[in-house]
C-alpha atoms as a PDB file:
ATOM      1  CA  UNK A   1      -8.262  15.300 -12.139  1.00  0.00           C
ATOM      2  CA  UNK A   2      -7.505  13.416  -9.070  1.00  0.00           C
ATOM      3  CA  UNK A   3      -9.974  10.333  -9.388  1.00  0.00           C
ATOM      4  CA  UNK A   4      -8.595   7.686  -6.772  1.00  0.00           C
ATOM      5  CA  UNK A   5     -11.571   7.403  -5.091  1.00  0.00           C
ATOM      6  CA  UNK A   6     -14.834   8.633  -5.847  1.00  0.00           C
ATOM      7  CA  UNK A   7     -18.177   7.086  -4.652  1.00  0.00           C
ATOM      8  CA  UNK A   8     -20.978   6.396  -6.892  1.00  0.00           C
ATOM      9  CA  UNK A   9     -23.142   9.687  -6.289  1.00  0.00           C
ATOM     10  CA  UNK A  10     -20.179  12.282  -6.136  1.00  0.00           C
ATOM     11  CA  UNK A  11     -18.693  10.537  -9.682  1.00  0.00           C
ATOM     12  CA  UNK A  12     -22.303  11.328 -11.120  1.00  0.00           C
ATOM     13  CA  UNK A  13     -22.422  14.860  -9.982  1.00  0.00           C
ATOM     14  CA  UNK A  14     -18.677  15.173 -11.279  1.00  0.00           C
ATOM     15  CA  UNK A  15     -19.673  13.331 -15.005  1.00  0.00           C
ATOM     16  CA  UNK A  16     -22.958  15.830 -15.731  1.00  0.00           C
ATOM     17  CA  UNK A  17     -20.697  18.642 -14.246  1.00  0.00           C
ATOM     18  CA  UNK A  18     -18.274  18.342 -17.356  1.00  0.00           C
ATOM     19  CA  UNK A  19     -20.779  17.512 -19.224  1.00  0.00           C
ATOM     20  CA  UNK A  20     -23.192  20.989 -18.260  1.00  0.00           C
ATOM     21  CA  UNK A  21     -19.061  22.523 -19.717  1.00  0.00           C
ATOM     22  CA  UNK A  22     -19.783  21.476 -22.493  1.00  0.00           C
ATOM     23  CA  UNK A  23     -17.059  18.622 -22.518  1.00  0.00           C
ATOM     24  CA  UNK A  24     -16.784  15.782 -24.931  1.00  0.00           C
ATOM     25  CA  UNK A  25     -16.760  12.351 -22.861  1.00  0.00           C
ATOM     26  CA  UNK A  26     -17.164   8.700 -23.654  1.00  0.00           C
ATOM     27  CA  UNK A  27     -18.194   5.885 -21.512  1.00  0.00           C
ATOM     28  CA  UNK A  28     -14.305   4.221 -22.816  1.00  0.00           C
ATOM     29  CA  UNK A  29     -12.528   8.074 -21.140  1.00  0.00           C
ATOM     30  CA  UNK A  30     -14.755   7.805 -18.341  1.00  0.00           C
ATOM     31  CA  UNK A  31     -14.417   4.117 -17.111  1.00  0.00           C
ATOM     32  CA  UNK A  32     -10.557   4.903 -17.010  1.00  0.00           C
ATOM     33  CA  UNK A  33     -10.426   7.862 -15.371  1.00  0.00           C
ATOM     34  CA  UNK A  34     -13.235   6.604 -12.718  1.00  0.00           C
ATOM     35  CA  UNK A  35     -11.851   2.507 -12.580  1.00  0.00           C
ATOM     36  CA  UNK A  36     -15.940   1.412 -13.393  1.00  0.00           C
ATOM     37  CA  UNK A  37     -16.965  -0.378 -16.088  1.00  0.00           C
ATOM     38  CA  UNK A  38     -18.560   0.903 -19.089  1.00  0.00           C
ATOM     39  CA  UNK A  39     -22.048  -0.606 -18.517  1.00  0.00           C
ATOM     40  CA  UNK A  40     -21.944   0.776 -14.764  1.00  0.00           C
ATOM     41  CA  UNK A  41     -21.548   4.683 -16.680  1.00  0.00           C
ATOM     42  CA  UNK A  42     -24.267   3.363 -18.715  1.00  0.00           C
ATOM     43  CA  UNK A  43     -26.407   2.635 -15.969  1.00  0.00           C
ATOM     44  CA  UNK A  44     -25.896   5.960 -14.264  1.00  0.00           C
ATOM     45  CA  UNK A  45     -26.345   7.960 -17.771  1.00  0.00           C
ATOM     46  CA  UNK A  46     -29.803   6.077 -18.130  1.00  0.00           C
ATOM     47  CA  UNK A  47     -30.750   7.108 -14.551  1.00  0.00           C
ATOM     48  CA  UNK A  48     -29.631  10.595 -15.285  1.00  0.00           C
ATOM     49  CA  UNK A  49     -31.801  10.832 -18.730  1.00  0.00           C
ATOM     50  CA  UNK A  50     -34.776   9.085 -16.794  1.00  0.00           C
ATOM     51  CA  UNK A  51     -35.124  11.778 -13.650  1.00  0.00           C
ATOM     52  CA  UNK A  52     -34.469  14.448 -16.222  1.00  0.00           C
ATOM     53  CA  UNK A  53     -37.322  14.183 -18.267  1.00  0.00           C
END
């Protein structure tokens, strides 16, 4: 996957796309392949959870 650039919105559409396939992630995989820290995925996944419920 070509991840050189991707803004905050389209990685978060890309991270619950793999993760609606059924993929096995962690915030250590993700914050390489997207250059963000760990606590930024952990921000978004919160933000994710919160407007899903």
């Amino acid at each position: 996957m070509n991840n050189d650039y991707v803004d905050s919105k389209q990685r978060k559409f890309l991270i619950i796309k793999r993760l609606l396939n059924q993929e096995h992630l962690s915030y250590q995989q993700l914050s390489e392949e997207y250059y963000v820290s760990r606590s930024e995925l952990f921000k978004k996944y919160e933000e994710v959870i919160h407007y899903s419920l």
